[in-house]
C-alpha atoms as a PDB file:
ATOM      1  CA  UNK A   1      41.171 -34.020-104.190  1.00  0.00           C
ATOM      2  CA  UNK A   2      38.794 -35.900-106.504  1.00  0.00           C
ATOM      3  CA  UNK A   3      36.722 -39.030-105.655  1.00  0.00           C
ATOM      4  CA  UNK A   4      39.133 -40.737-108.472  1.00  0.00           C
ATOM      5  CA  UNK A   5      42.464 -39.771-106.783  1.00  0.00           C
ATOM      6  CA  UNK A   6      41.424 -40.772-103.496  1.00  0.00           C
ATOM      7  CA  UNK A   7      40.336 -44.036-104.989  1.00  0.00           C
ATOM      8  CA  UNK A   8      43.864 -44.386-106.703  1.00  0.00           C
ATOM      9  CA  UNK A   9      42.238 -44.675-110.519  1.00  0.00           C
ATOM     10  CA  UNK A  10      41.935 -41.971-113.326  1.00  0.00           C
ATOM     11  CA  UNK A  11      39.641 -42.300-116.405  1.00  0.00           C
ATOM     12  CA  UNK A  12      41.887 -43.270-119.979  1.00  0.00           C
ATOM     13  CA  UNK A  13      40.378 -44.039-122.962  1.00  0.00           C
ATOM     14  CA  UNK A  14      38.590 -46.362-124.453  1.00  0.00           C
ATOM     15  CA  UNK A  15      36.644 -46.971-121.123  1.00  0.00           C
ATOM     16  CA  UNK A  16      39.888 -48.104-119.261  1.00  0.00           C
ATOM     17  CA  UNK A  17      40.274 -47.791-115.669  1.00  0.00           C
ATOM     18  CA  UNK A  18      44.506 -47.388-115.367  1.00  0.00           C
ATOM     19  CA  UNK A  19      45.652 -48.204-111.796  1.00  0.00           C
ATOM     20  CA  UNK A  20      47.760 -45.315-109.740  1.00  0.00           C
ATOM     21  CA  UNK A  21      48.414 -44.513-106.260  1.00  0.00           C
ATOM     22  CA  UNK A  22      48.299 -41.276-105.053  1.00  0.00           C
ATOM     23  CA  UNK A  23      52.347 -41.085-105.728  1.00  0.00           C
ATOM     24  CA  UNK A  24      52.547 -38.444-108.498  1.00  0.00           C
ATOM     25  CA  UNK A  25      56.071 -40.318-109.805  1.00  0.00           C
ATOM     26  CA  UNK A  26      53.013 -43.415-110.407  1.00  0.00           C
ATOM     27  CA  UNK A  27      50.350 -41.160-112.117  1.00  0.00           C
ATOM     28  CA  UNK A  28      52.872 -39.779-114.356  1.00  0.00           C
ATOM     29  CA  UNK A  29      54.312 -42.899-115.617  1.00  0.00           C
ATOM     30  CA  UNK A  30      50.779 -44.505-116.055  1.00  0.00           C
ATOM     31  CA  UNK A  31      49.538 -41.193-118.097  1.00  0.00           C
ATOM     32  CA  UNK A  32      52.314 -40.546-120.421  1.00  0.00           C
ATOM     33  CA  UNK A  33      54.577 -43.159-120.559  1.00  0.00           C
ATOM     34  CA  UNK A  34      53.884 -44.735-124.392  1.00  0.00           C
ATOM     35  CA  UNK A  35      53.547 -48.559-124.209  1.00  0.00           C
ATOM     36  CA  UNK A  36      51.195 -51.557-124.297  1.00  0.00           C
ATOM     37  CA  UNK A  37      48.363 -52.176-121.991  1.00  0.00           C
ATOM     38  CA  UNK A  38      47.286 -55.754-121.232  1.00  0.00           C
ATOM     39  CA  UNK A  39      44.596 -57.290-118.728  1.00  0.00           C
ATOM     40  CA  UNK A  40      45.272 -60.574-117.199  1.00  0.00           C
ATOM     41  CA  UNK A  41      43.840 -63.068-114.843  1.00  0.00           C
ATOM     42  CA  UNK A  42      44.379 -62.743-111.427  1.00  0.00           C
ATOM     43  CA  UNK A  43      46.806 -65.047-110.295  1.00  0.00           C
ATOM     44  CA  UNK A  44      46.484 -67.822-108.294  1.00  0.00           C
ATOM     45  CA  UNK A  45      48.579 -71.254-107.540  1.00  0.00           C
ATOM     46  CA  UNK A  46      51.413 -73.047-105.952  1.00  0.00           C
ATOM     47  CA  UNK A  47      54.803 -71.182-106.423  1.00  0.00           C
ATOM     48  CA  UNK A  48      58.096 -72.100-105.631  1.00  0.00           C
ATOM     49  CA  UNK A  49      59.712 -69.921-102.635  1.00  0.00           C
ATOM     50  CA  UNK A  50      62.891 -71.927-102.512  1.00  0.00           C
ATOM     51  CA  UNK A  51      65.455 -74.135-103.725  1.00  0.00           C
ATOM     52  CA  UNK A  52      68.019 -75.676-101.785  1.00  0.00           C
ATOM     53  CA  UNK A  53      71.120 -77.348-102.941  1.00  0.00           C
ATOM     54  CA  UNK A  54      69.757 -80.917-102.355  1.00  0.00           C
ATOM     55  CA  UNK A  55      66.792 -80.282-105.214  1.00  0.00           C
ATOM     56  CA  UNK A  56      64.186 -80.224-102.637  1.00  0.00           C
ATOM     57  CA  UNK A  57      61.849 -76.930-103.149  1.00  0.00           C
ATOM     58  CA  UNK A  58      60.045 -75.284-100.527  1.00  0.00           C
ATOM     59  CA  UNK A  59      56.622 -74.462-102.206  1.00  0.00           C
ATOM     60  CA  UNK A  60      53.619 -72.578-101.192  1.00  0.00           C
ATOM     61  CA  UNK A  61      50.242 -71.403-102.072  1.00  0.00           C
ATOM     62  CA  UNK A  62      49.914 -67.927-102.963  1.00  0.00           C
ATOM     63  CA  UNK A  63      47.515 -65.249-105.045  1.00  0.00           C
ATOM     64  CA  UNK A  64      50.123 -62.672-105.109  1.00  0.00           C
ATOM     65  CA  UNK A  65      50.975 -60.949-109.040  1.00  0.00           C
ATOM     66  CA  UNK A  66      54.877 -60.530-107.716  1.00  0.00           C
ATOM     67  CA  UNK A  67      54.768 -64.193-106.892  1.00  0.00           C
ATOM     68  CA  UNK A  68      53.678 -65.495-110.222  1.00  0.00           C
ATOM     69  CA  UNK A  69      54.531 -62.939-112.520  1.00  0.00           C
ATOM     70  CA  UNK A  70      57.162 -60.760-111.630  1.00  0.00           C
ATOM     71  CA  UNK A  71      60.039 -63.142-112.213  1.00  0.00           C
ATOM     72  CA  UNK A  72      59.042 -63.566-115.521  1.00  0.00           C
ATOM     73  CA  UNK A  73      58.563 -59.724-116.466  1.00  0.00           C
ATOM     74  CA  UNK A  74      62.164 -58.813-115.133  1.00  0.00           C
ATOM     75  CA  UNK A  75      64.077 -61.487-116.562  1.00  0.00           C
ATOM     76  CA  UNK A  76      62.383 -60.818-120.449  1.00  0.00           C
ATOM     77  CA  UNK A  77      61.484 -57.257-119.910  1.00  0.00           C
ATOM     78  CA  UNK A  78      63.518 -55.522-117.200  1.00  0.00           C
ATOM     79  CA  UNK A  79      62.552 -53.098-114.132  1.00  0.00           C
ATOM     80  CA  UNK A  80      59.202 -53.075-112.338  1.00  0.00           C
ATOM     81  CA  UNK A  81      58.209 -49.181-112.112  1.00  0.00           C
ATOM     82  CA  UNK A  82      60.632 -48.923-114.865  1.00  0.00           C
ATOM     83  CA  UNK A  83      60.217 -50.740-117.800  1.00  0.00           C
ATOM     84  CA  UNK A  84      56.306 -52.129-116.839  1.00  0.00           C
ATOM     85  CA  UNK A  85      54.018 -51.834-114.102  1.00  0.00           C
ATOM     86  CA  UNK A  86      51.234 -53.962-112.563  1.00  0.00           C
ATOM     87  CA  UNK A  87      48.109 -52.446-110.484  1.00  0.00           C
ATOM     88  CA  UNK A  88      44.586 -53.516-109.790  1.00  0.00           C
ATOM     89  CA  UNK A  89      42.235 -51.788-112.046  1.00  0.00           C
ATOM     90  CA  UNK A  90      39.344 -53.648-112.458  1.00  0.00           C
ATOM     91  CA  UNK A  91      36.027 -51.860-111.342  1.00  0.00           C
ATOM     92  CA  UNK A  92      33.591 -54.767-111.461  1.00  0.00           C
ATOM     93  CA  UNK A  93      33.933 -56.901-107.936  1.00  0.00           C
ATOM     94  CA  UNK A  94      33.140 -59.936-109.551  1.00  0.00           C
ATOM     95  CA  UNK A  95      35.711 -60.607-111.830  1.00  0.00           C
ATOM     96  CA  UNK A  96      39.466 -59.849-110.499  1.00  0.00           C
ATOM     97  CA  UNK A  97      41.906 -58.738-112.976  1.00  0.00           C
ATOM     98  CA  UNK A  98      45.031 -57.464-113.564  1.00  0.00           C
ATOM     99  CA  UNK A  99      46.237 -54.541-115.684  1.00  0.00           C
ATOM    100  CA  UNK A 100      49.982 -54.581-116.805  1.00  0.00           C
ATOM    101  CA  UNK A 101      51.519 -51.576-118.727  1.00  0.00           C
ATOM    102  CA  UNK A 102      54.635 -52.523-120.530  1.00  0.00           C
ATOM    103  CA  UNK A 103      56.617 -49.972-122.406  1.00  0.00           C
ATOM    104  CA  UNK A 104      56.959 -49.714-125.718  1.00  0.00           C
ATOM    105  CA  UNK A 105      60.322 -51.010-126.828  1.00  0.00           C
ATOM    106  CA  UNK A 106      59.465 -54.255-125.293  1.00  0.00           C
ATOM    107  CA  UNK A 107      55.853 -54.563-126.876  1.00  0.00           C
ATOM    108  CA  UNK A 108      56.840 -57.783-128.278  1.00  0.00           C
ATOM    109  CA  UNK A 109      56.871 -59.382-124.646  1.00  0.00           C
ATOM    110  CA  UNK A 110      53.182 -57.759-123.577  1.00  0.00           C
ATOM    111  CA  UNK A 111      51.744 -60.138-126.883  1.00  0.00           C
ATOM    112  CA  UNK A 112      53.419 -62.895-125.178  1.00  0.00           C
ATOM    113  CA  UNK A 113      52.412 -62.329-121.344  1.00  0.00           C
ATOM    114  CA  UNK A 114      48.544 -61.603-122.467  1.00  0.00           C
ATOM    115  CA  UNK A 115      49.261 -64.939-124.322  1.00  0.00           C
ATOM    116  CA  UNK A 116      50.810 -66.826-121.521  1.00  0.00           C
ATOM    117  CA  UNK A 117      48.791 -65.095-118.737  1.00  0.00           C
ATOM    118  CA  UNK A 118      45.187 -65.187-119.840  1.00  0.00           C
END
């Protein structure tokens, strides 16, 4: 096993680092599945965990990518491992980033998210 694989990352073009686990179901999709790559800001922020029936919400502060963006990526673009895929691929320390792969039929939603997101 290469440095690379145990590390979870594999060299793409244009001087990207893609994310991947060692799952092979992961490397495959990341490697040859056609769609748009974007890079976003790390999130960060107050999210809402809950709403009851009264109105009141039950908020908290979190830095976690399924917290902030995941709700938005299934509703508009559909199935996390699926349809797009989120992973940590930045190889600079100081800067955190996030790289999110969205397929191609829904290429019209990764302009808006890079948009939205950066």
């Amino acid at each position: 096993m290469s440095k690379l694989e145990i590390n979870g990352l594999y060299f793409w073009k244009q001087n990207y680092w893609l994310p991947c686990g060692l799952n092979i179901k992961e490397k495959l999709w990341w490697r040859f599945m056609p769609g748009v790559v974007i890079n976003v800001r790390w999130p960060k922020g107050w999210v809402v965990l809950h709403e009851s029936l009264d109105g009141s919400k039950v908020s908290a502060e979190s830095a976690d990518p399924n917290d902030h963006y995941r709700p938005w990526m299934e509703q508009h673009v559909g199935r996390q491992g699926w349809d797009w895929n989120w992973g940590m691929a930045n190889m600079d320390a100081t800067e955190n980033r996030l790289t999110i792969k969205i397929r191609q039929k829904y290429a019209k939603y990764a302009t808006i998210a890079a948009i939205q997101w950066s």
